[in-house]
C-alpha atoms as a PDB file:
ATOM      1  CA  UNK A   1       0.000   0.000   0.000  1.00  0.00           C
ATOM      2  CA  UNK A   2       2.551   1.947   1.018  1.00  0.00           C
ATOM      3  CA  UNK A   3       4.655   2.032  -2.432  1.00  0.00           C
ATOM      4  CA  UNK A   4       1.718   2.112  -4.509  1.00  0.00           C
ATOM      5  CA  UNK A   5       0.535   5.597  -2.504  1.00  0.00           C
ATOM      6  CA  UNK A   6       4.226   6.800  -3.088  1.00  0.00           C
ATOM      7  CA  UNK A   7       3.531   6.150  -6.762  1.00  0.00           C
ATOM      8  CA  UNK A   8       0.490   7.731  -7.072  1.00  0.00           C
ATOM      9  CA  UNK A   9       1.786  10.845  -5.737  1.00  0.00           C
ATOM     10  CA  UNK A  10       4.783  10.795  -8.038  1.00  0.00           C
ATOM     11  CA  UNK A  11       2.864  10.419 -11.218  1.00  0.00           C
ATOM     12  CA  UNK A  12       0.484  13.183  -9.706  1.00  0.00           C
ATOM     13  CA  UNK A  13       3.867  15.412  -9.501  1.00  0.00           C
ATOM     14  CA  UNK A  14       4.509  14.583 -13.098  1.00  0.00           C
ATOM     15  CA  UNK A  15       1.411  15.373 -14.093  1.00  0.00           C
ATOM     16  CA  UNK A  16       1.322  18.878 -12.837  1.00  0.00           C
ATOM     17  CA  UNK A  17       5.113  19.502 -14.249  1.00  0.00           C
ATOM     18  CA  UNK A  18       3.927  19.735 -17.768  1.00  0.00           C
ATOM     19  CA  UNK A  19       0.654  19.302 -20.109  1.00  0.00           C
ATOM     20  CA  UNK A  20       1.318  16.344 -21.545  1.00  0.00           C
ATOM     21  CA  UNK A  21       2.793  12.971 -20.961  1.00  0.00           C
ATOM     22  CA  UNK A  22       3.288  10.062 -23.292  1.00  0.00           C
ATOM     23  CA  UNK A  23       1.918   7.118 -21.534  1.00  0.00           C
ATOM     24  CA  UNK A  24       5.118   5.106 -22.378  1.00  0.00           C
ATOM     25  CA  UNK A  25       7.122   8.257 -21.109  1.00  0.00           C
ATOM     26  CA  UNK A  26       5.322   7.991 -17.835  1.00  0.00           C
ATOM     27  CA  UNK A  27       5.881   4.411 -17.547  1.00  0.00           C
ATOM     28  CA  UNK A  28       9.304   4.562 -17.729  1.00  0.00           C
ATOM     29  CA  UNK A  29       9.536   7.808 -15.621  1.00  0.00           C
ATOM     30  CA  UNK A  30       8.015   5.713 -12.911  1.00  0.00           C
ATOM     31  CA  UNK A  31       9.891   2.245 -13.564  1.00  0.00           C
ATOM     32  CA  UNK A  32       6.113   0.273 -14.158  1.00  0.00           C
ATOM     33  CA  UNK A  33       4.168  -0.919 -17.154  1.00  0.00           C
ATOM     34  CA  UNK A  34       1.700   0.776 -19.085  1.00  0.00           C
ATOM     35  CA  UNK A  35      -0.677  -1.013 -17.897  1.00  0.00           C
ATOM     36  CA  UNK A  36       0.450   0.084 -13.674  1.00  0.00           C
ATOM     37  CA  UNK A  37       0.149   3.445 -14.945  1.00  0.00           C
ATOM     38  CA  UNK A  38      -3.315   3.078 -16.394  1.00  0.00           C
ATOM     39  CA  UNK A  39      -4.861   1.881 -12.974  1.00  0.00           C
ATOM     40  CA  UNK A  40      -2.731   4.339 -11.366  1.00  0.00           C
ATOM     41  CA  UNK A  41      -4.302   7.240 -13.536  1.00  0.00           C
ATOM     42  CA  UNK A  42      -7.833   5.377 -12.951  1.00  0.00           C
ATOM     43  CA  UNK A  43      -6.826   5.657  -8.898  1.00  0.00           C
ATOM     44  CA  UNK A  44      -6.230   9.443  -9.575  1.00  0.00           C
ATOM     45  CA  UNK A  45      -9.332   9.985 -10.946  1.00  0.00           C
ATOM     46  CA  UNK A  46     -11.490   8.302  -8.190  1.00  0.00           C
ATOM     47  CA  UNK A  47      -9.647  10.706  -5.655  1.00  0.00           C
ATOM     48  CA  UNK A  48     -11.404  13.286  -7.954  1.00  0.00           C
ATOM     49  CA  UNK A  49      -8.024  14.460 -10.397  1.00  0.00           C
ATOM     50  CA  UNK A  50      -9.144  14.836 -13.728  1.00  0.00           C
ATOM     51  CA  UNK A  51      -6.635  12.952 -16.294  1.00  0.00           C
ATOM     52  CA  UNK A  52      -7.820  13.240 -19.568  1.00  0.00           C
ATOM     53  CA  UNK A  53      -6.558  10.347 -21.774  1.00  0.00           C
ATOM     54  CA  UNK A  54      -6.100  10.482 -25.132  1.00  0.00           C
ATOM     55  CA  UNK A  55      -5.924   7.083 -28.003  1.00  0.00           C
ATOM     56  CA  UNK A  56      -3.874   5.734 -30.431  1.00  0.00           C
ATOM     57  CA  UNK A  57      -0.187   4.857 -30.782  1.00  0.00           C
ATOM     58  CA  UNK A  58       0.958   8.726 -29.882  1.00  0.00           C
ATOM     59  CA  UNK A  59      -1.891   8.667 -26.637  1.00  0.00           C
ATOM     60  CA  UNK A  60      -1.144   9.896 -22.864  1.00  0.00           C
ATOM     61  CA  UNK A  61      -2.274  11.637 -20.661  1.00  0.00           C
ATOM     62  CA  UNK A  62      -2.833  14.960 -19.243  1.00  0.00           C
ATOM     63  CA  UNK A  63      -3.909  16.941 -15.962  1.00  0.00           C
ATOM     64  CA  UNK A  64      -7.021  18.719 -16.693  1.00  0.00           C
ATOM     65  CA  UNK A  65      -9.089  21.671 -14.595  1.00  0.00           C
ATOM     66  CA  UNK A  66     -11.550  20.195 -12.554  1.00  0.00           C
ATOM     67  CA  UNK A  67     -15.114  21.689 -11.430  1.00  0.00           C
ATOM     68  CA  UNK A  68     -13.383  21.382  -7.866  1.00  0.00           C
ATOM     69  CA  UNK A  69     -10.484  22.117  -6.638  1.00  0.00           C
ATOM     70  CA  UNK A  70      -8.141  18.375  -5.967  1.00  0.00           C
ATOM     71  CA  UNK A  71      -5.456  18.362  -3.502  1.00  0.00           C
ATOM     72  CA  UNK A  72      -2.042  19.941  -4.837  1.00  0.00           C
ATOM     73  CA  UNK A  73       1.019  18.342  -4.581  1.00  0.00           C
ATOM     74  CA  UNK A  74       4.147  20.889  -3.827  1.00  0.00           C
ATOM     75  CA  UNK A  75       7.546  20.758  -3.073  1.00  0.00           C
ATOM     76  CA  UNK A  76       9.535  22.197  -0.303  1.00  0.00           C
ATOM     77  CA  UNK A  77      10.318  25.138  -2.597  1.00  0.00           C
ATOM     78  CA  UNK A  78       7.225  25.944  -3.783  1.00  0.00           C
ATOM     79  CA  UNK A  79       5.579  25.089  -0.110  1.00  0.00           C
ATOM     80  CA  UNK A  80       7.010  27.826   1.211  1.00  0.00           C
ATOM     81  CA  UNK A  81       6.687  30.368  -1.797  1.00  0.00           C
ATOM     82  CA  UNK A  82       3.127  30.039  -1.181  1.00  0.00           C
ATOM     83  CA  UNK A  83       3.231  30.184   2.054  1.00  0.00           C
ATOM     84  CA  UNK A  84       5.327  33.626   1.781  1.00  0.00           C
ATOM     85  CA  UNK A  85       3.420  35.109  -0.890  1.00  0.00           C
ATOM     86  CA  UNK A  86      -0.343  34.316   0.968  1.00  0.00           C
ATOM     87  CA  UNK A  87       1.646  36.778   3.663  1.00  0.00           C
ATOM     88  CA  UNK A  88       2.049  39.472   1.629  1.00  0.00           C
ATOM     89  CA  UNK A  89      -0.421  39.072  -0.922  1.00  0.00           C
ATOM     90  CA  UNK A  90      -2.356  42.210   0.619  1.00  0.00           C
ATOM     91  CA  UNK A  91      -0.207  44.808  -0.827  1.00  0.00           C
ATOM     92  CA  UNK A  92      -2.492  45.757  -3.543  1.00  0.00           C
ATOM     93  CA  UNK A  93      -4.957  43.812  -3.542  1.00  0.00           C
ATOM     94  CA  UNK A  94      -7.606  43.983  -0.914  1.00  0.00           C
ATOM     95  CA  UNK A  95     -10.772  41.552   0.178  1.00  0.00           C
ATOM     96  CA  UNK A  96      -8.802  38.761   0.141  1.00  0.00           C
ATOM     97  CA  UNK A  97      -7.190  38.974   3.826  1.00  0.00           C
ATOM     98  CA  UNK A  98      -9.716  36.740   5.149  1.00  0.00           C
ATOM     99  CA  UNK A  99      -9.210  34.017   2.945  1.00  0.00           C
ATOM    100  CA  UNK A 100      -4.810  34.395   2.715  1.00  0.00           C
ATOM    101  CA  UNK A 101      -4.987  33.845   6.535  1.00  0.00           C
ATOM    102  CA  UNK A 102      -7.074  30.629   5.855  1.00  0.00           C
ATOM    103  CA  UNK A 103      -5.142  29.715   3.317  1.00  0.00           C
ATOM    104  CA  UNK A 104      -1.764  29.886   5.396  1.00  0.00           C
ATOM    105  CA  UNK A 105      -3.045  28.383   8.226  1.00  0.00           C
ATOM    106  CA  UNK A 106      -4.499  25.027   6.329  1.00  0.00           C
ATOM    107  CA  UNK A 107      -0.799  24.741   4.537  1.00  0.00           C
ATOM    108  CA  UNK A 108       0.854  25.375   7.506  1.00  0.00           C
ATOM    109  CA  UNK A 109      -0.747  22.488   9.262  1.00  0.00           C
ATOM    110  CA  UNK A 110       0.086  20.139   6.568  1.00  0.00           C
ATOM    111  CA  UNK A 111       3.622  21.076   6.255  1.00  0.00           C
ATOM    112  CA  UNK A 112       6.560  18.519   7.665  1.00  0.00           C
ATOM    113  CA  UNK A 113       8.219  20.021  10.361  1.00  0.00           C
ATOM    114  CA  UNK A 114      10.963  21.119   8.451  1.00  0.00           C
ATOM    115  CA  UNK A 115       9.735  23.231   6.379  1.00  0.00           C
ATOM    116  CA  UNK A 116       6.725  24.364   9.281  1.00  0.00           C
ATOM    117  CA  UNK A 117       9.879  25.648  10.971  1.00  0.00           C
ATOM    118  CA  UNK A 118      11.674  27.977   8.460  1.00  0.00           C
ATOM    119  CA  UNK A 119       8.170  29.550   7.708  1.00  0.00           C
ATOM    120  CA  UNK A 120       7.221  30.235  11.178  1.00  0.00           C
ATOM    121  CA  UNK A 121      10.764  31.638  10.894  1.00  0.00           C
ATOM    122  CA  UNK A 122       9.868  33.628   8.123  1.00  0.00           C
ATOM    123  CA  UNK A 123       7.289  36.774   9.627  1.00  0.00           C
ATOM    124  CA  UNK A 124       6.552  38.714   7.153  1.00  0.00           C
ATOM    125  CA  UNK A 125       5.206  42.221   7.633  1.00  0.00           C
ATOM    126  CA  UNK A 126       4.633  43.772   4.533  1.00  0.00           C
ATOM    127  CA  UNK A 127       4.549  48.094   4.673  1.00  0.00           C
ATOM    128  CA  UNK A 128       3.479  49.524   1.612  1.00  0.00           C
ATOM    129  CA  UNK A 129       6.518  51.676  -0.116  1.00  0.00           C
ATOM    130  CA  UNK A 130       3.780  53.650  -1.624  1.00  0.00           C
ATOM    131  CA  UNK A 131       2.035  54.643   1.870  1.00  0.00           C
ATOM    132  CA  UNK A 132       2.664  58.317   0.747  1.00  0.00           C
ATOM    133  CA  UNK A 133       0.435  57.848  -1.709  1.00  0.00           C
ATOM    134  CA  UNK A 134      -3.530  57.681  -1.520  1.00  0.00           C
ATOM    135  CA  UNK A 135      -3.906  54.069  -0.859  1.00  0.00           C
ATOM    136  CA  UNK A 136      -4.537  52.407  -4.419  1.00  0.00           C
ATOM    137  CA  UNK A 137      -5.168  48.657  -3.414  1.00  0.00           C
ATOM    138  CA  UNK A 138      -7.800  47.149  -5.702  1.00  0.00           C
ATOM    139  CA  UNK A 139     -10.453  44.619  -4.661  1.00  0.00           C
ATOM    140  CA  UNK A 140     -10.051  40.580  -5.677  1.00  0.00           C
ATOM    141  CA  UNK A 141     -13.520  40.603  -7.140  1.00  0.00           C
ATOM    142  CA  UNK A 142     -13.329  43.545  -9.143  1.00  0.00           C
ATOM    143  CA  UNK A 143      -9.851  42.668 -10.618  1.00  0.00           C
ATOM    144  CA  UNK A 144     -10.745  39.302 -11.500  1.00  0.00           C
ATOM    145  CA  UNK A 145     -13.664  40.655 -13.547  1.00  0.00           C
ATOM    146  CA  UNK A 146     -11.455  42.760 -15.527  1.00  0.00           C
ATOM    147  CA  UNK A 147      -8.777  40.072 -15.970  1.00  0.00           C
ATOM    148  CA  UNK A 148     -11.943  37.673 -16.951  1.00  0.00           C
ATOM    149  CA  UNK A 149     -12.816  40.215 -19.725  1.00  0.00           C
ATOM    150  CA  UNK A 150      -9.034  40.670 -20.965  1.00  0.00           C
ATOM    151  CA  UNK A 151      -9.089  37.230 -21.455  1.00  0.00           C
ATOM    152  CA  UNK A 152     -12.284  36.442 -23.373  1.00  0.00           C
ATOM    153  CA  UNK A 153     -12.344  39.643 -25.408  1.00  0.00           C
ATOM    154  CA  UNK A 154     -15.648  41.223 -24.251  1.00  0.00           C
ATOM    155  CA  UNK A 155     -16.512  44.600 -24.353  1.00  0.00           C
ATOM    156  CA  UNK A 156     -16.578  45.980 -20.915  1.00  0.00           C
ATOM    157  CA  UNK A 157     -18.918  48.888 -19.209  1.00  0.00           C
ATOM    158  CA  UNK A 158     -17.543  50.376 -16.085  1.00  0.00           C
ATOM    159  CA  UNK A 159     -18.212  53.429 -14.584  1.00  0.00           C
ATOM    160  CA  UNK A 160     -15.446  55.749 -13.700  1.00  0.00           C
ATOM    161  CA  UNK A 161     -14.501  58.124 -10.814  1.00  0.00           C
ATOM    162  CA  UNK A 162     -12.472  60.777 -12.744  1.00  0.00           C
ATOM    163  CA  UNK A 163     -10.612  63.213 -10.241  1.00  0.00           C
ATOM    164  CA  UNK A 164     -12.480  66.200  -9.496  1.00  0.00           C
ATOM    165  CA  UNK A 165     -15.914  65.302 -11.699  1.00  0.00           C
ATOM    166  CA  UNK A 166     -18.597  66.835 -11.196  1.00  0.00           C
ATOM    167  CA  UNK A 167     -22.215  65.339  -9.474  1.00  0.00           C
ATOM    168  CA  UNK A 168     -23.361  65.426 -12.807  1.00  0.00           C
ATOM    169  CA  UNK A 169     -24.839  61.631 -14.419  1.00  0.00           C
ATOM    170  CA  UNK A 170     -21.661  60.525 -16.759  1.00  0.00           C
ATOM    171  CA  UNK A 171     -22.602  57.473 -18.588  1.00  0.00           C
ATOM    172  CA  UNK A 172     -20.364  54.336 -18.251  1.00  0.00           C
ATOM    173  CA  UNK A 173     -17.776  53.536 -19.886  1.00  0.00           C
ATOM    174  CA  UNK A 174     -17.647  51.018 -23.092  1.00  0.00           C
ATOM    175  CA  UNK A 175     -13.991  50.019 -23.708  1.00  0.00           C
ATOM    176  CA  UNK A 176     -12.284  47.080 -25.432  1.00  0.00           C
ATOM    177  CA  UNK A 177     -10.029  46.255 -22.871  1.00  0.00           C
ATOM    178  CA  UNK A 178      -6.350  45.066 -23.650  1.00  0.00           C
ATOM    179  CA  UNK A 179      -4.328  44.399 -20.542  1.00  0.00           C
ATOM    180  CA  UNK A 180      -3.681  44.761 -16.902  1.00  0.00           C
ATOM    181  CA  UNK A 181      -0.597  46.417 -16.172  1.00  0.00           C
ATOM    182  CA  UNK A 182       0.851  47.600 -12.916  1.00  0.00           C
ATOM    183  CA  UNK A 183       2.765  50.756 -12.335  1.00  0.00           C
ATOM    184  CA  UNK A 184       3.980  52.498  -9.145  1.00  0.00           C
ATOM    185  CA  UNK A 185       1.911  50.517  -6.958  1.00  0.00           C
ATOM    186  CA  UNK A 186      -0.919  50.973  -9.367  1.00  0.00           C
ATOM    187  CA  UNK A 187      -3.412  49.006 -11.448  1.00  0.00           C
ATOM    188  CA  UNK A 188      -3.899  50.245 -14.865  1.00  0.00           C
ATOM    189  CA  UNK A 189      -6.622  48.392 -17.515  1.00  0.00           C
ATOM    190  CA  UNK A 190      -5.422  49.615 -20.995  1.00  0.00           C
ATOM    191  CA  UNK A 191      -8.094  49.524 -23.826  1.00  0.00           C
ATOM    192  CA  UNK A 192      -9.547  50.729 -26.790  1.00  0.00           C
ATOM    193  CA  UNK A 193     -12.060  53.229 -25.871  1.00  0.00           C
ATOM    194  CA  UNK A 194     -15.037  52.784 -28.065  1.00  0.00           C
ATOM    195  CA  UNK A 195     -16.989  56.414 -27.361  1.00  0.00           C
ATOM    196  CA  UNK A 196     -13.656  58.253 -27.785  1.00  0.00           C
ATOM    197  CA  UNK A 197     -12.164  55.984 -30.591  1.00  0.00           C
ATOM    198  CA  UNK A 198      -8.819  56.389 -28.722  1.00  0.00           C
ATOM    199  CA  UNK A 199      -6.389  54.191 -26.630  1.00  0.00           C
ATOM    200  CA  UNK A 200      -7.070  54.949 -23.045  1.00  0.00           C
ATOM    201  CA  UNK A 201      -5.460  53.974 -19.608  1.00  0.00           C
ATOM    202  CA  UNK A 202      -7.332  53.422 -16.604  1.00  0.00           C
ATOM    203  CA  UNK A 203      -6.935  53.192 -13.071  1.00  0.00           C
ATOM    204  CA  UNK A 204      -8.595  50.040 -11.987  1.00  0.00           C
ATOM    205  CA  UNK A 205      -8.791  51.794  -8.261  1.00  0.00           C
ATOM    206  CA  UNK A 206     -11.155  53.957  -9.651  1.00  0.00           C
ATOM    207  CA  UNK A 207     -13.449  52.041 -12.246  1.00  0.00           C
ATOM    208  CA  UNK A 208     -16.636  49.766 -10.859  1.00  0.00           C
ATOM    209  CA  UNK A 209     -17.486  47.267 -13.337  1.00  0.00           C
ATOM    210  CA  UNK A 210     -20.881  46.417 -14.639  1.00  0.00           C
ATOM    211  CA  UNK A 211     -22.090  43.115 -15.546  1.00  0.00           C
ATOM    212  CA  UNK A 212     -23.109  41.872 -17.913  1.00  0.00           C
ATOM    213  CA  UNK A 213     -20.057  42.297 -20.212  1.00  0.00           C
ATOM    214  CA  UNK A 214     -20.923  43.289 -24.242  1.00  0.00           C
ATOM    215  CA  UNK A 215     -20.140  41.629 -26.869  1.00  0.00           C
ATOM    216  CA  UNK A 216     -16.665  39.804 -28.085  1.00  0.00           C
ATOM    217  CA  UNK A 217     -13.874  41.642 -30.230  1.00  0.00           C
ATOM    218  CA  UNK A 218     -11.288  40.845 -31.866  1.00  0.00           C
ATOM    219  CA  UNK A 219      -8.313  42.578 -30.496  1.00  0.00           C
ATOM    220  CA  UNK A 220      -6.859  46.065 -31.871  1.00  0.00           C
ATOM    221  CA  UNK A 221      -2.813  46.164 -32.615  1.00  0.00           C
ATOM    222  CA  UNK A 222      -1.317  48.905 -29.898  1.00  0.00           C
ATOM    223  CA  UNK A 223       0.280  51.805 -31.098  1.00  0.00           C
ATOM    224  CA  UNK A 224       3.390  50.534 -30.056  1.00  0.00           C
ATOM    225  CA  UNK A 225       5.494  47.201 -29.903  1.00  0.00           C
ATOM    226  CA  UNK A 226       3.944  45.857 -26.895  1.00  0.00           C
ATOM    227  CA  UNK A 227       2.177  47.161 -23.546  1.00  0.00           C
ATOM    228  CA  UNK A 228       5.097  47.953 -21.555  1.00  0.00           C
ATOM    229  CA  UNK A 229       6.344  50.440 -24.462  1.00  0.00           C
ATOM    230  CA  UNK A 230       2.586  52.071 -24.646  1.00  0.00           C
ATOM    231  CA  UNK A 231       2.895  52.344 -21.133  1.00  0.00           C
ATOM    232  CA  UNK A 232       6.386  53.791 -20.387  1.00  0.00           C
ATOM    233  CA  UNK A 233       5.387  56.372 -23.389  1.00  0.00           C
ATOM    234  CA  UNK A 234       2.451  57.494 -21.325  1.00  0.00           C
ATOM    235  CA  UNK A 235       4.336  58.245 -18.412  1.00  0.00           C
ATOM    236  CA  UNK A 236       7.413  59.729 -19.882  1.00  0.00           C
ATOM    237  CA  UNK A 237       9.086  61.608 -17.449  1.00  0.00           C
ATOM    238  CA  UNK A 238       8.586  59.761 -14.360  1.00  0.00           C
ATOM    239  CA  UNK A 239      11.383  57.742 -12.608  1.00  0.00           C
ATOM    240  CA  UNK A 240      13.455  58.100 -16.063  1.00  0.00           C
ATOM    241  CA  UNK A 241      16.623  55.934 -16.325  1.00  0.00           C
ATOM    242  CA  UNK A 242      19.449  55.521 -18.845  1.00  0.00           C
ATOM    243  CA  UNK A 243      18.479  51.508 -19.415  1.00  0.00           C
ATOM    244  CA  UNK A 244      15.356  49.964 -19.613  1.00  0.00           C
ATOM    245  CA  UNK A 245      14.798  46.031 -20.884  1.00  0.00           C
ATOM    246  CA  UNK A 246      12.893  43.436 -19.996  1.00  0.00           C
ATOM    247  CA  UNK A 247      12.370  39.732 -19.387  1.00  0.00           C
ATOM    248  CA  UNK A 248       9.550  37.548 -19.244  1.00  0.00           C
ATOM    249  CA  UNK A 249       9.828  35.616 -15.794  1.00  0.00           C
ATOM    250  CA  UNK A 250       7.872  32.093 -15.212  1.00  0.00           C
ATOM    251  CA  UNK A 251       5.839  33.955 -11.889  1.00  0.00           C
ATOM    252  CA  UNK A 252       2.260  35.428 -11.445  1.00  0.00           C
ATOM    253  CA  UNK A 253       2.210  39.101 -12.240  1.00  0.00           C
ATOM    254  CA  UNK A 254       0.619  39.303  -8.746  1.00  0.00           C
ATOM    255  CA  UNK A 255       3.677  38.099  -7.115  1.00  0.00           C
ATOM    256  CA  UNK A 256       5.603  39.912  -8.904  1.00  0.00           C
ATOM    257  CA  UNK A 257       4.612  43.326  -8.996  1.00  0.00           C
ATOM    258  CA  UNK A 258       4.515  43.396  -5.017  1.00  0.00           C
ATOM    259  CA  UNK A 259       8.819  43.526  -5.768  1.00  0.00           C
ATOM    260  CA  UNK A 260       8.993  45.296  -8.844  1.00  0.00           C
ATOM    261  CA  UNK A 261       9.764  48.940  -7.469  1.00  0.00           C
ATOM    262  CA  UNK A 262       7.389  51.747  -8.279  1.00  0.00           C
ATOM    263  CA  UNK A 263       9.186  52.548 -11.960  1.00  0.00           C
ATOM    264  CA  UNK A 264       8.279  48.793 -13.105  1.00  0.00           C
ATOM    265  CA  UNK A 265       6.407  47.614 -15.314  1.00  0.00           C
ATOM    266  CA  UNK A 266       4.380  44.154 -14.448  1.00  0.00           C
ATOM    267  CA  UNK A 267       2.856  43.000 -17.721  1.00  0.00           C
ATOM    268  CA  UNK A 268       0.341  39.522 -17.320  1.00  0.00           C
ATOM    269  CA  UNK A 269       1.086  36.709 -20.370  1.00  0.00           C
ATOM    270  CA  UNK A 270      -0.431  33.804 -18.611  1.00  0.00           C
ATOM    271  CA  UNK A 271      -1.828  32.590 -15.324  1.00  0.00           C
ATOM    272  CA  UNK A 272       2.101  31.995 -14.162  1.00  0.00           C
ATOM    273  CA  UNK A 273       4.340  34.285 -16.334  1.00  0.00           C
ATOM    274  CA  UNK A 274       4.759  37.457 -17.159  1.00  0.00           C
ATOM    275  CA  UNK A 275       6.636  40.349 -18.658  1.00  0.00           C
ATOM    276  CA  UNK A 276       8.476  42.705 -16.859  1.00  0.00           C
ATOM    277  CA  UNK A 277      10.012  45.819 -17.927  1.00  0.00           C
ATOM    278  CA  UNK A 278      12.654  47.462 -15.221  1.00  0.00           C
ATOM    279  CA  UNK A 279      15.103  50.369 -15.895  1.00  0.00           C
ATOM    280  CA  UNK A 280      18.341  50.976 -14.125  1.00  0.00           C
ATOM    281  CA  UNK A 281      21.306  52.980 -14.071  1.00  0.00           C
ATOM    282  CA  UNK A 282      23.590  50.571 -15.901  1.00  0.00           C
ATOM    283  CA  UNK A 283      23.023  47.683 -17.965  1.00  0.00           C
ATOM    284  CA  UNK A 284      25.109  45.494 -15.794  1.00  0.00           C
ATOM    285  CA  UNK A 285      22.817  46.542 -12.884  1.00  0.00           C
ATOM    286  CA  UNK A 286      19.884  45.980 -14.537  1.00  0.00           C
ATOM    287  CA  UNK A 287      20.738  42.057 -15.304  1.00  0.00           C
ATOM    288  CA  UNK A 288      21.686  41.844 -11.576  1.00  0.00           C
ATOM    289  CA  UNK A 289      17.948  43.347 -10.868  1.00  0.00           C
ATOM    290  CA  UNK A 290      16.129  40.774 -13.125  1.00  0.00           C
ATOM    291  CA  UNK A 291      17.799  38.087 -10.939  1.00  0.00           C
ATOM    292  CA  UNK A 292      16.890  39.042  -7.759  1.00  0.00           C
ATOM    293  CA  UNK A 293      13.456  37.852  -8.458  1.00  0.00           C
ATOM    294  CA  UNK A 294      14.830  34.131  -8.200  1.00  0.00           C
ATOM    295  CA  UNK A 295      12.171  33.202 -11.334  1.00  0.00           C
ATOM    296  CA  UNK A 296      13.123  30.966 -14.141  1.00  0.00           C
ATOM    297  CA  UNK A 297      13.580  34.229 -17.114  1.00  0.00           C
ATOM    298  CA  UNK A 298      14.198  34.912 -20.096  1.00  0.00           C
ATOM    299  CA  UNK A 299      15.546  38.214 -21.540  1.00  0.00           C
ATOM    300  CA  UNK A 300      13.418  39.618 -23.820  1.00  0.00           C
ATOM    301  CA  UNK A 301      16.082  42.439 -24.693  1.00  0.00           C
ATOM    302  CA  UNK A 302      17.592  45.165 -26.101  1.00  0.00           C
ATOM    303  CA  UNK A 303      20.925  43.411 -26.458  1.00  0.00           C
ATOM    304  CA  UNK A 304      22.667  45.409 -24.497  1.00  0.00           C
ATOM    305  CA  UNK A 305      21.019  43.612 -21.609  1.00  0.00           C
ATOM    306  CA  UNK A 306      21.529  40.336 -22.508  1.00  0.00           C
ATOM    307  CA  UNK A 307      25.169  41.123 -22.910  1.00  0.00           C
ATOM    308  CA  UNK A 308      25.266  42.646 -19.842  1.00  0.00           C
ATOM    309  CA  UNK A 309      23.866  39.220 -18.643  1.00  0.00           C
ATOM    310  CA  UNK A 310      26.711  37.604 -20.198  1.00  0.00           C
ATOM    311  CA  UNK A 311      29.330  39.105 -18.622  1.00  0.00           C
ATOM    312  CA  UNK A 312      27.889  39.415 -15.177  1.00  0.00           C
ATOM    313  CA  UNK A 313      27.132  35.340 -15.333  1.00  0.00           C
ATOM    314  CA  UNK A 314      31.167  34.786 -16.779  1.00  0.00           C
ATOM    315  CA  UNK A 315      31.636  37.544 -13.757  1.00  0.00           C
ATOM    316  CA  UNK A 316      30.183  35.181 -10.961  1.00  0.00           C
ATOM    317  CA  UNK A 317      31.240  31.922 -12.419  1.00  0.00           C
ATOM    318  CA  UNK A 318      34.852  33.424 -11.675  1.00  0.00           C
ATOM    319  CA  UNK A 319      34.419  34.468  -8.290  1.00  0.00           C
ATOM    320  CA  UNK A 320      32.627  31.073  -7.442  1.00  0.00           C
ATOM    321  CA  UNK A 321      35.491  29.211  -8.906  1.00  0.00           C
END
């Protein structure tokens, strides 16, 4: 019983790695037969994981979304990266303090000791660099209705609280929206503005959704090469540095942005990556600030950063040697 539970919860680990896995792959991975691996996948599914399988010489199998959430599987690292982020994941969002400290507490209690004792270790009290600013911390809800209708392309309405409008009815909003960026500390939704025909940024601090959401669209090119370039041309002038690149980095954008310093830019690709734009005083420095985030990345560019990245990796290769 005992090695076939040990099984199961290695080919649930291998399943959550990546999307797909050749059943002959997995068989192998886990020193069985094809045919261990098929009960072990039909085991899985009575526990309530759902593996889809698919036929035919090529077939395997693969770790769908479920209508519930199944028990995750994580290792020591990523144990306590959750653990640290549900700490601080109040920065700028709010609403969801209730349900981190839940959270925390039910993965604390099923941690080894181990690892129990270097988060217990690990207090984290997070104070908000921006706190000279009027707070700008967005609610859960309302941010994952905007992200919703990012992703599915729907028009959305929202009405907006413009500084110093007057009492005066102002019809909502109707705006294709692009992306959520951060900036400063801030939320911003960037979209097409369909009453104004024009490219607009919003703060999300300040908009109140409406549901139902309109109809779908098919998404408008930016006038520029990607988001982080619209938005770094729309606030020219602040926090202005000699070198600016970026990176795309294999974290949440919500994780990210609560490090990124108030000049960065935090740009969503999927549900765990996303691009990040940083500028710095030096090239060289700016490689060693993309690192600090301890994130699997990749340098997006200009080449004078990834250069820099060359030479400050050949840099600390010497000095570990």
């Amino acid at each position: 019983m005992s090695e076939t539970s040990a099984r199961l919860l290695s080919l649930l680990s291998l399943l959550q790695a990546r999307r797909d896995w050749p059943g002959a792959l997995l068989a192998e991975r886990l020193e069985v037969s094809p045919r261990t691996v098929r009960r072990d996948v039909d085991r899985l599914r009575d526990l309530g994981y759902p593996v889809r399988a698919s036929k035919g010489p090529d077939g395997g199998y693969r770790l769908d979304a479920g209508a519930d959430l199944p028990p995750l599987l994580f290792d020591d690292d990523q144990a306590i990266a959750v653990a640290v982020a549900l700490q601080t994941a109040t920065t700028t969002v709010t609403g969801i303090e209730e349900g981190a400290l839940r959270a925390l507490a039910t993965v604390r209690q099923v941690m080894p000791a181990r690892l129990r004792q270097r988060v217990d270790a690990l207090q984290v009290t997070t104070v908000d660099k921006y706190a000279d600013r009027r707070r700008t911390a967005v609610d859960s809800d309302q941010l994952i209705a905007i992200g919703m209708a990012v992703r599915a392309h729907e028009v959305l309405r929202f009405d907006y609280a413009s500084p110093g409008a007057s009492d005066d009815f102002v019809p909502p909003r109707k705006v294709e929206p692009h992306h959520l960026v951060t900036w400063g500390g801030r939320w911003y939704l960037v979209g097409w503005d369909l009453d104004r025909k024009d490219w607009r940024t919003f703060r999300v601090d300040r908009m109140t959704p409406k549901t139902p959401t309109g109809p779908r669209f098919t998404p408008r090119d930016l006038p520029a090469p990607d988001v982080a370039t619209y938005i770094s041309g729309k606030f020219k002038g602040r926090d202005q540095l000699p070198c600016t690149g970026q990176a795309i980095l294999q974290a949440k954008a919500s994780d990210i942005v609560q490090w990124a310093g108030g000049g960065a830019i935090v740009e969503e690709i999927t549900a765990s990556s996303c691009r990040l734009t940083l500028s710095s005083w030096s090239w060289t420095g700016l490689a060693a600030t993309f690192g600090m985030f301890e994130r699997d990345l990749e340098f997006v560019g200009p080449q004078e950063l990834i250069d820099a990245a060359h030479h400050l990796a050949a840099r600390y290769t010497a000095a570990a040697s």
